[in-house]
Protein backbone atom coordinates (compact mmCIF):
# COMPACT_ATOMS: atom_id res chain seq x y z
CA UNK A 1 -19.81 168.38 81.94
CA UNK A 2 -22.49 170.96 81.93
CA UNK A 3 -25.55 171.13 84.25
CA UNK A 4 -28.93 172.84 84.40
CA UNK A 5 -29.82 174.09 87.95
CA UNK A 6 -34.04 173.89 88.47
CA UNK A 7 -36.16 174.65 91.02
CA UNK A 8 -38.88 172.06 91.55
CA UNK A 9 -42.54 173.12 91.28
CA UNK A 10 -44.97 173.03 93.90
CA UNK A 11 -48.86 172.17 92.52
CA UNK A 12 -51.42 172.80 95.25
CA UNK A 13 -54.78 171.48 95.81
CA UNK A 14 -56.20 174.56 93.87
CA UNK A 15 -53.40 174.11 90.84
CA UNK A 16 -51.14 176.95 91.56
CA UNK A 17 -47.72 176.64 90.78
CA UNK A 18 -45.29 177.90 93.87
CA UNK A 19 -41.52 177.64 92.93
CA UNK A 20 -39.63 176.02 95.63
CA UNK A 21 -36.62 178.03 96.53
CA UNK A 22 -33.26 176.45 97.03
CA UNK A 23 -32.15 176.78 100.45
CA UNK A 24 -28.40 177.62 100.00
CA UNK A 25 -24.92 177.44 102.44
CA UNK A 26 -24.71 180.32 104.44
CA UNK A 27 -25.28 184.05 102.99
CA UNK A 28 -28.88 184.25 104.02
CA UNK A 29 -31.09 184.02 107.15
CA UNK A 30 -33.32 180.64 107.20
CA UNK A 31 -30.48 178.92 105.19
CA UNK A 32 -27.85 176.09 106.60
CA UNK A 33 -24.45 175.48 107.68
CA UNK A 34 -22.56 171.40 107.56
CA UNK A 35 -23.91 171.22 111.70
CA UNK A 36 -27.30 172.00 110.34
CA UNK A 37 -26.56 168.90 107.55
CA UNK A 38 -25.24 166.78 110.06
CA UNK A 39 -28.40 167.37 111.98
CA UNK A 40 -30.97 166.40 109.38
CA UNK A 41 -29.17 163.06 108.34
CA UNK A 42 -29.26 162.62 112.18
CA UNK A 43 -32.43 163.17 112.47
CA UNK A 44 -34.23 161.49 109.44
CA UNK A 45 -31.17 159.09 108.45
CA UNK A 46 -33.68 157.99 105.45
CA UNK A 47 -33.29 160.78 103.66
CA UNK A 48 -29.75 159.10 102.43
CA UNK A 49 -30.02 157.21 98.71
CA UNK A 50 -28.37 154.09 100.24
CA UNK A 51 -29.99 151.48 98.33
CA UNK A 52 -28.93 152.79 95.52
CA UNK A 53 -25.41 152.80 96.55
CA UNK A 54 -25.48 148.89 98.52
CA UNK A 55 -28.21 148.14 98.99
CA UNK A 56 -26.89 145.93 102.49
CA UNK A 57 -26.04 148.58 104.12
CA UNK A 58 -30.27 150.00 103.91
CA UNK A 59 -32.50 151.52 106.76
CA UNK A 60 -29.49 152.02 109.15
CA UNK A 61 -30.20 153.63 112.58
CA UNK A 62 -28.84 156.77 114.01
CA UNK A 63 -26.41 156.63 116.93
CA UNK A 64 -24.62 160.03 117.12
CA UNK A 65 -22.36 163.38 115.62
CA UNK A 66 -19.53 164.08 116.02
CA UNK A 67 -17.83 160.72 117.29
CA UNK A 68 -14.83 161.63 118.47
CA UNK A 69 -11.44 159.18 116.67
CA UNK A 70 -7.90 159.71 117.12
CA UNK A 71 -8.21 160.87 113.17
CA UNK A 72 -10.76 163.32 114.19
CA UNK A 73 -14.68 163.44 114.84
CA UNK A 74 -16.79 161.88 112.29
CA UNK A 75 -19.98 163.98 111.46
CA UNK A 76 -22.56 161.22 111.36
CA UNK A 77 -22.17 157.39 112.78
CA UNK A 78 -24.40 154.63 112.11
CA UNK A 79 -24.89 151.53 112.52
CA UNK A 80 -27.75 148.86 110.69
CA UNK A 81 -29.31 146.25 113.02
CA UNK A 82 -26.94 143.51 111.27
CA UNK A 83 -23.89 145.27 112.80
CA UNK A 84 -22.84 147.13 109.78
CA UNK A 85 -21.09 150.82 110.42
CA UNK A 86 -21.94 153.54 108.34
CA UNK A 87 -20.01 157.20 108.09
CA UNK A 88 -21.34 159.89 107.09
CA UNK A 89 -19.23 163.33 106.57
CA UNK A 90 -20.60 166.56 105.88
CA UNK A 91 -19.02 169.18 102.99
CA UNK A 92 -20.30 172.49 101.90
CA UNK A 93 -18.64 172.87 98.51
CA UNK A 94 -18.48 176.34 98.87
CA UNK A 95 -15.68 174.86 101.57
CA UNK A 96 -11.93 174.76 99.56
CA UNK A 97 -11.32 171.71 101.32
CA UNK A 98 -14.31 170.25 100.47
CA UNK A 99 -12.59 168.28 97.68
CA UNK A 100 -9.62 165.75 97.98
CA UNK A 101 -9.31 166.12 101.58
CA UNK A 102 -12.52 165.30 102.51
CA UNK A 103 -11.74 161.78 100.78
CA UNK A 104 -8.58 161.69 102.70
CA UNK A 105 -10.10 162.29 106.06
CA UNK A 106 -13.35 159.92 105.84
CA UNK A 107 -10.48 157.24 104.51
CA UNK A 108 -8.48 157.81 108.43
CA UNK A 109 -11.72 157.57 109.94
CA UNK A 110 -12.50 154.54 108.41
CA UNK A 111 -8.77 153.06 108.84
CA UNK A 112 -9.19 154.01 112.76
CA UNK A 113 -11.70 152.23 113.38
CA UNK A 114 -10.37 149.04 112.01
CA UNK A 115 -8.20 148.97 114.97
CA UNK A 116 -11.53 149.33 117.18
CA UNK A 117 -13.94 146.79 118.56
CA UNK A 118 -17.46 147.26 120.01
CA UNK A 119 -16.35 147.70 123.02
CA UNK A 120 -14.40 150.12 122.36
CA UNK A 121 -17.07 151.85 119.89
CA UNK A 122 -19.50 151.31 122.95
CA UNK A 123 -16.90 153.06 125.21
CA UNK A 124 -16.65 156.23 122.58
CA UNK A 125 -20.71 156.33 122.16
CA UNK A 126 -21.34 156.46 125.82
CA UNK A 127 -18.74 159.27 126.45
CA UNK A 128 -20.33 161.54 123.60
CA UNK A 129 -24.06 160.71 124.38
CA UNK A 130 -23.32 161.19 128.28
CA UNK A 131 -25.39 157.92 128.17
CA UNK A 132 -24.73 154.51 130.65
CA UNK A 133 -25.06 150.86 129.56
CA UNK A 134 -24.68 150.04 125.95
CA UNK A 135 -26.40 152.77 124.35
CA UNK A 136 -25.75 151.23 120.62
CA UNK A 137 -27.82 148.29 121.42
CA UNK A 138 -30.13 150.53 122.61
CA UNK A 139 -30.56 152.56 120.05
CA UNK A 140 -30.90 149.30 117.73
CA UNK A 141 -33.66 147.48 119.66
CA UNK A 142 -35.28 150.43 119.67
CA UNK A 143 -35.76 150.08 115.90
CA UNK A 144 -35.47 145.96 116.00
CA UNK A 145 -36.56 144.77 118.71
CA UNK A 146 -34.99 141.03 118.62
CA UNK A 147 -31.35 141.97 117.92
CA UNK A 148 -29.68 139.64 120.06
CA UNK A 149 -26.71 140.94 121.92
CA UNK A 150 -24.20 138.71 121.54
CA UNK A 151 -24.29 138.09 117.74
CA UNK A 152 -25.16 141.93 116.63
CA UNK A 153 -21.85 142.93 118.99
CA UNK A 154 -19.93 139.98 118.12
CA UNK A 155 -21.00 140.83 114.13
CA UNK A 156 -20.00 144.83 114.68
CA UNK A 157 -16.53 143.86 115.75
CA UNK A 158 -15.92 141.85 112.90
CA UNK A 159 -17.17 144.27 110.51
CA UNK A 160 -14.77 146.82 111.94
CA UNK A 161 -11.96 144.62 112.46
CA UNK A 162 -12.58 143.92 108.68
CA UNK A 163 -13.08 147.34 107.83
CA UNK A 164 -16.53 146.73 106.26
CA UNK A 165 -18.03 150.31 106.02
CA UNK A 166 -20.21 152.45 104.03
CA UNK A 167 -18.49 155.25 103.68
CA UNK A 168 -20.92 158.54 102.65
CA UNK A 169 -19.29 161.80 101.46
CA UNK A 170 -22.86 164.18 101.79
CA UNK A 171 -22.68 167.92 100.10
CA UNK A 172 -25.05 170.61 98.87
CA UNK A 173 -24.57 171.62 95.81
CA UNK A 174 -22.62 170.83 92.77
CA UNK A 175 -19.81 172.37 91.33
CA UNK A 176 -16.80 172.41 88.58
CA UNK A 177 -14.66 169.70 89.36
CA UNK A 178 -16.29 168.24 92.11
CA UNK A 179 -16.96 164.42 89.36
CA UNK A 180 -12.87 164.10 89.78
CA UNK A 181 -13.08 162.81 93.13
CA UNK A 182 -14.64 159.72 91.42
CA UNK A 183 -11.14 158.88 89.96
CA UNK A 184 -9.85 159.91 93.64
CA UNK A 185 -11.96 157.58 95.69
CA UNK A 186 -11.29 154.88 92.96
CA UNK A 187 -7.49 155.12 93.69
CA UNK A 188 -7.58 155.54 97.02
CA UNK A 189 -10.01 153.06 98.59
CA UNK A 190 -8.88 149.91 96.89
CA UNK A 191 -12.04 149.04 96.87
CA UNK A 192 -12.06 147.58 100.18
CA UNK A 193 -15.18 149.83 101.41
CA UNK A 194 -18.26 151.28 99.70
CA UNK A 195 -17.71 154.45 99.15
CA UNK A 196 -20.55 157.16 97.89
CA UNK A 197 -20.65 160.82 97.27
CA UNK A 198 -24.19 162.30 97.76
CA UNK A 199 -25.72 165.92 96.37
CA UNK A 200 -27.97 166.69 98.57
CA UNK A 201 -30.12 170.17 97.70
CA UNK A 202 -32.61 171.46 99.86
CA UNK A 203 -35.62 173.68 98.92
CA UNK A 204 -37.89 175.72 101.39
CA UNK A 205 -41.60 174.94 101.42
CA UNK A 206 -44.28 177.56 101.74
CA UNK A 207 -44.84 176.05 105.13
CA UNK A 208 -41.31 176.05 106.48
CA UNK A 209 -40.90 173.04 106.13
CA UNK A 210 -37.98 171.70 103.68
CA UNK A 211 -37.81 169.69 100.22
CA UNK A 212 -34.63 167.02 100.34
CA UNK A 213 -33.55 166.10 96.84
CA UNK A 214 -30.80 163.65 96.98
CA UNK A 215 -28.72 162.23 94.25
CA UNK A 216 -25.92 159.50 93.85
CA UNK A 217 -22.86 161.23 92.16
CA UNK A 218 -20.57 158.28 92.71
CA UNK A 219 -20.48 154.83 94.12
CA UNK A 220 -17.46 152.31 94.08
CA UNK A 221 -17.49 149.40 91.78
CA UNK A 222 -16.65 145.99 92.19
CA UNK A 223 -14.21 145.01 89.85
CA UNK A 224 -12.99 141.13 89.24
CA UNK A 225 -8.99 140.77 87.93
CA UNK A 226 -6.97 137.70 88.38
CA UNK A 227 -3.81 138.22 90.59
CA UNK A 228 -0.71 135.67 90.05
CA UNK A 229 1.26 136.26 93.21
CA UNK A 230 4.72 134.13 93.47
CA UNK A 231 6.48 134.25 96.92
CA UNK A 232 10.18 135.00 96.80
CA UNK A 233 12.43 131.75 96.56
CA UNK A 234 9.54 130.49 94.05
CA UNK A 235 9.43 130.57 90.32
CA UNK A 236 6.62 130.91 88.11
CA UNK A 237 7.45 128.65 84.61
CA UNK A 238 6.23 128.35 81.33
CA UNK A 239 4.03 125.45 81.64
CA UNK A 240 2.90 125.55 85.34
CA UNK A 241 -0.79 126.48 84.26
CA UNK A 242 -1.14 123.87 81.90
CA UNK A 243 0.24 121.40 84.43
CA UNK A 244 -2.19 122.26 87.01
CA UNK A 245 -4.93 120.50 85.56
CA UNK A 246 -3.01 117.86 83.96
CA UNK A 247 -3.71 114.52 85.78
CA UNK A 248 -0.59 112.88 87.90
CA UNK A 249 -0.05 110.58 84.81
CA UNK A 250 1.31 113.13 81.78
CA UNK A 251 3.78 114.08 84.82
CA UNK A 252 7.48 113.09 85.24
CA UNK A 253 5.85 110.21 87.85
CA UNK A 254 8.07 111.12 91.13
CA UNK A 255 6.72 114.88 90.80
CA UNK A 256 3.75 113.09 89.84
CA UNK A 257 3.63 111.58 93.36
CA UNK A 258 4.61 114.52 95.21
CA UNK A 259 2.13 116.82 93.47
CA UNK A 260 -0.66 114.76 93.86
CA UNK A 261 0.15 114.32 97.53
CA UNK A 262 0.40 117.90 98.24
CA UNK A 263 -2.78 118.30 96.87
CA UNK A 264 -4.46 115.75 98.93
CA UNK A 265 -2.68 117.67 101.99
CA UNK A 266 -3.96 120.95 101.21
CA UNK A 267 -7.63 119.91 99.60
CA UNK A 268 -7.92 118.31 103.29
CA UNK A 269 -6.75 121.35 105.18
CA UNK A 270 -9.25 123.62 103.42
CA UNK A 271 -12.00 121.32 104.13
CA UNK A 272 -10.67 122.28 107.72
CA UNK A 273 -10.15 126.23 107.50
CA UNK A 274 -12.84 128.12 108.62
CA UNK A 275 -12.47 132.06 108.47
CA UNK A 276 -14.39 134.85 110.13
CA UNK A 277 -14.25 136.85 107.55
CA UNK A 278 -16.45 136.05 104.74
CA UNK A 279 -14.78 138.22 102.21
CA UNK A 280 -11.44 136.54 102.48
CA UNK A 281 -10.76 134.72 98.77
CA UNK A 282 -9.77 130.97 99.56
CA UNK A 283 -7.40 129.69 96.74
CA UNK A 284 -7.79 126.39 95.48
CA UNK A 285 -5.82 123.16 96.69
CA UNK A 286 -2.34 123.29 95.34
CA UNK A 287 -0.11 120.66 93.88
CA UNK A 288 3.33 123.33 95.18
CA UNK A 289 3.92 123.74 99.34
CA UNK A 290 2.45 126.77 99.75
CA UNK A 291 -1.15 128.45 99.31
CA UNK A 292 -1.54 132.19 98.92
CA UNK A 293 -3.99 134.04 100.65
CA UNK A 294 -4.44 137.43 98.70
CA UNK A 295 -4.89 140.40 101.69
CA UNK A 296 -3.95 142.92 98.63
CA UNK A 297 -2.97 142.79 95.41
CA UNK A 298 0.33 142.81 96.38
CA UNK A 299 0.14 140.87 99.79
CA UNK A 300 -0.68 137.88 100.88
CA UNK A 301 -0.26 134.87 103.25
CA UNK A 302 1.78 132.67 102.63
CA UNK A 303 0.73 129.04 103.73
CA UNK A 304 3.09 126.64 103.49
CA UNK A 305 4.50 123.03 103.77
CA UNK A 306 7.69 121.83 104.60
CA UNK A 307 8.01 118.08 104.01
CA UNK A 308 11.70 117.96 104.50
CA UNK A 309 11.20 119.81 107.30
CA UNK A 310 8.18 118.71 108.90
CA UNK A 311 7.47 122.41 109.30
CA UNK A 312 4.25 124.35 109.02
CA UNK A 313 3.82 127.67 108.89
CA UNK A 314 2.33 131.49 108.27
CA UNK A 315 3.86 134.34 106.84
CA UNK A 316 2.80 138.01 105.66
CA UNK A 317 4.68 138.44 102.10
CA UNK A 318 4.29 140.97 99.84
CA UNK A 319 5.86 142.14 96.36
CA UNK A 320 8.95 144.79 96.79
CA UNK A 321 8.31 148.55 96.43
CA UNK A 322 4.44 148.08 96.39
CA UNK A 323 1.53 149.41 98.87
CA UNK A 324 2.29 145.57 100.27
CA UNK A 325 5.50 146.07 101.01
CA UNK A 326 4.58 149.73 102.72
CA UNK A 327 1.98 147.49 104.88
CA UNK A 328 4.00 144.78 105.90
CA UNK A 329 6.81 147.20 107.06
CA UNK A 330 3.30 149.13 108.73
CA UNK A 331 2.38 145.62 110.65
CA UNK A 332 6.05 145.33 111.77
CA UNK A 333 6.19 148.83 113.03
CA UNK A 334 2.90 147.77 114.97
CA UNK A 335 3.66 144.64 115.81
CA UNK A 336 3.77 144.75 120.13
CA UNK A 337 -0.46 145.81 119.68
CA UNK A 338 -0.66 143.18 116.79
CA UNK A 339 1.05 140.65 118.43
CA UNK A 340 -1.62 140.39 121.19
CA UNK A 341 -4.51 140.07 119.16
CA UNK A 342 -2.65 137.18 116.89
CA UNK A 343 -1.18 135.00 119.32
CA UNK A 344 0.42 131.79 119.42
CA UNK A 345 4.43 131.92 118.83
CA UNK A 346 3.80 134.65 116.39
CA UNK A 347 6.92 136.77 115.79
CA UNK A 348 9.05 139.28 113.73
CA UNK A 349 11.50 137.99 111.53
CA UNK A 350 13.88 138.59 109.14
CA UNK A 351 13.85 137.23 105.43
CA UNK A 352 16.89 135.99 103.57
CA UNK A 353 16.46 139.29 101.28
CA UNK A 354 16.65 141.39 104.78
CA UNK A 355 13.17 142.69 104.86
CA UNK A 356 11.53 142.51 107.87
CA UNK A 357 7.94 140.55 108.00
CA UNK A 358 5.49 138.33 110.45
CA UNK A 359 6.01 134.59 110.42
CA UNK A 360 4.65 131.46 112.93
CA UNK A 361 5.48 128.24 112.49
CA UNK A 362 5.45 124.43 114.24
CA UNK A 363 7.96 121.65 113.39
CA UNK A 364 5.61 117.89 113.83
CA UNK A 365 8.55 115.33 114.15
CA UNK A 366 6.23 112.36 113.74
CA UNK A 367 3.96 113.72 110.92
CA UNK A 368 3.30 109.83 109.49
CA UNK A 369 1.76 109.24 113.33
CA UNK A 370 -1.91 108.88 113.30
CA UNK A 371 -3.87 111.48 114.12
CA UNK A 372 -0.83 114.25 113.64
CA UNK A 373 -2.36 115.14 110.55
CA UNK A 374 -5.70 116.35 111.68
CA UNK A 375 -3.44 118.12 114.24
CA UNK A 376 -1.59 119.90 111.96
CA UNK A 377 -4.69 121.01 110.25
CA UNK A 378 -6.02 122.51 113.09
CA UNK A 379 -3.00 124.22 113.99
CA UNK A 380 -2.94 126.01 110.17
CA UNK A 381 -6.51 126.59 110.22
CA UNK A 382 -6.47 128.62 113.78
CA UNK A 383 -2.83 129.96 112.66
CA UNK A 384 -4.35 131.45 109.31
CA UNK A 385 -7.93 132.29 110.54
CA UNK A 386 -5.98 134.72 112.77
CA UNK A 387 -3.54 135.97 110.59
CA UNK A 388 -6.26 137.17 108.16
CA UNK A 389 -8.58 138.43 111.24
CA UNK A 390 -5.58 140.83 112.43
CA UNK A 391 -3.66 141.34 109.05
CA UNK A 392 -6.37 141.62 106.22
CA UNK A 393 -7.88 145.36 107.69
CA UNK A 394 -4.61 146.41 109.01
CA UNK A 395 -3.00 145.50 104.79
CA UNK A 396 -5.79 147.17 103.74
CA UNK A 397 -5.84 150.71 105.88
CA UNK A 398 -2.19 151.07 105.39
CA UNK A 399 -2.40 150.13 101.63
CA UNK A 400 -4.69 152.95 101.18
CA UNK A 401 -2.11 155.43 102.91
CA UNK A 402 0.39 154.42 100.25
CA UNK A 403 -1.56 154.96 97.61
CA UNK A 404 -3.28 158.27 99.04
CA UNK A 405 0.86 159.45 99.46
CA UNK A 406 1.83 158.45 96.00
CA UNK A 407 -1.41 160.82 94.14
């Protein structure tokens, strides 16, 4: 696609016409570097489309360069006064590996700091600022005043743990082949952050000052698909959809009995659940011993029900030779930190088909007593609440590794 370059106009008070001159990477004296980037957007943070990109993520406030991550230093971090991070990194295009690697590296950033919480973001802050105290909620009162402390760090370590970024990819100027890292970020994020890749061209003024022309080259969509995920040991047969909103009387009447009281089972335990994470999908009560919570589109939880057994339980499943499968074998690799921050009798297993996975479970030997089944539901609930808290972000980060290693 072809593109005409312009240099805006400048119309003063007495109507004459000064042409602005674009203030270029490098080659001349007066013009900029990616530090000198970094240092506007640092500076004057507005400058930065966002609401055109999500619009939630708007007016966020500077907190520092060059945050130092085990996947490297991120060139601008911010943070909005709801707890929301954004990440900003700075290309010259002029820069050969300002192109796919960019993507690559804000994607590590962004997968580090999953595995971060405030504290630990307050920790990192502190070192590069030289500052005491808690210099984020500083910064943040600053700009609104009644953020209270406990719910805006409580709400940044769930949007990290959840890896709910913005995600900005900031250059100068345009060039040839620069619009295929649309189809890059598109494969590679999984749409589990907002991503955005931002022109930004300056122009001197006659003053000294500088023009800032920014433009959205490419934001991520949302898109909406329908996922049929079947656990192994479980078949999926011509006539199940149909069945699942037939009433309990156009069934054989003993499945009939046992369908309908599944459903009752699992329509009262997700009256029970309630999740941290907001952007968790919650399946609908199922007439089968199991729901599925979708992490990815090829992992999930698997929440079952074992009448015979009087078992309940939670495991991480995922399709074979799929990004799930290469993040369940990630979560297993990681499981001694993982194991911590999940709890309970939580534990590495392996399957009948010899893969390894994550699995917790609790046998109630009088399940008929009263009361055991509001126990039970409170046991699932807490066991799945944090099974998607630690899981989702982790399914997510390494998901997007797979699919960066298969392009």
């Amino acid at each position: 696609m072809s593109r005409n370059s312009f240099s805006p106009l400048l119309i003063s008070a007495q109507s004459q016409t000064i042409p602005l001159r674009p203030v270029v990477a490098g080659g001349r004296e007066g013009d900029y570097s990616e530090a000198d980037l970094q240092r506007l957007i640092h500076a004057h943070p507005s400058c930065l489309p966002i609401a055109e990109i999500d619009a939630v993520f708007s007016e966020p406030i500077a907190i520092c360069t060059e945050l130092e991550t085990h996947a490297g230093r991120i060139d601008n971090f911010m943070v909005t006064a709801s707890g929301l991070p954004v990440l900003v990194e700075c290309k010259l295009w002029r820069n050969p590996e300002a192109r796919r690697e960019v993507v690559g590296q804000i994607l590590d950033y962004a997968k580090e700091l999953t595995r971060w919480s405030s504290s630990d973001l307050q920790r990192e802050v502190r070192d590069r600022l030289n500052r005491g105290g808690d210099p984020i909620l500083e910064m943040v009162r600053a700009v609104s005043p009644d953020t209270d402390e406990i719910q805006f760090n409580d709400a940044l370590t769930a949007n990290l743990r959840r890896g709910r970024f913005l995600l900005l990819i900031v250059g100068d100027g345009i060039r040839e082949g620069v619009e295929a890292i649309s189809e890059y970020l598109q494969a590679h994020a999984g749409l589990h952050f907002t991503l955005g890749l931002v022109e930004m061209r300056l122009f001197a003024t006659p003053d000294g000052g500088r023009l800032v022309i920014p433009r959205v080259l490419v934001r991520t969509r949302v898109l909406t698909h329908t996922v049929v995920a079947v656990p192994d040991g479980h078949m999926l047969v011509a006539g199940d959809a149909d069945d699942a909103d037939a009433g309990p009387a156009s069934l054989d009447p003993a499945r009939a009995e046992v369908m309908s009281e599944q459903q009752q089972f699992w329509s009262g335990f997700l009256q029970r659940l309630r999740l941290d994470d907001p952007e968790q999908g919650i399946p609908k009560p199922a007439r089968q011993g199991y729901l599925n919570f979708m992490l990815h589109n090829n992992a999930w939880l698997n929440v079952y029900r074992n009448q015979r057994r009087n078992e309940i339980g939670v495991e991480l499943s995922s399709n074979r030779n799929t990004a799930g499968e290469y993040a369940m074998r990630a979560i297993v690799d990681d499981w001694p930190d993982i194991s911590r921050e999940i709890g309970g009798t939580a534990a590495v297993f392996t399957r009948a088909d010899g893969r390894p996975t994550v699995h917790d479970c609790r046998i109630f030997p009088n399940a008929d007593a009263p009361g055991a089944r509001d126990q039970m539901y409170d046991w699932l609930a807490e066991r799945t609440n944090a099974f998607v808290n630690a899981l989702r972000p982790r399914v997510r980060s390494a998901a997007a590794d797979f699919q960066r290693n298969e392009a």
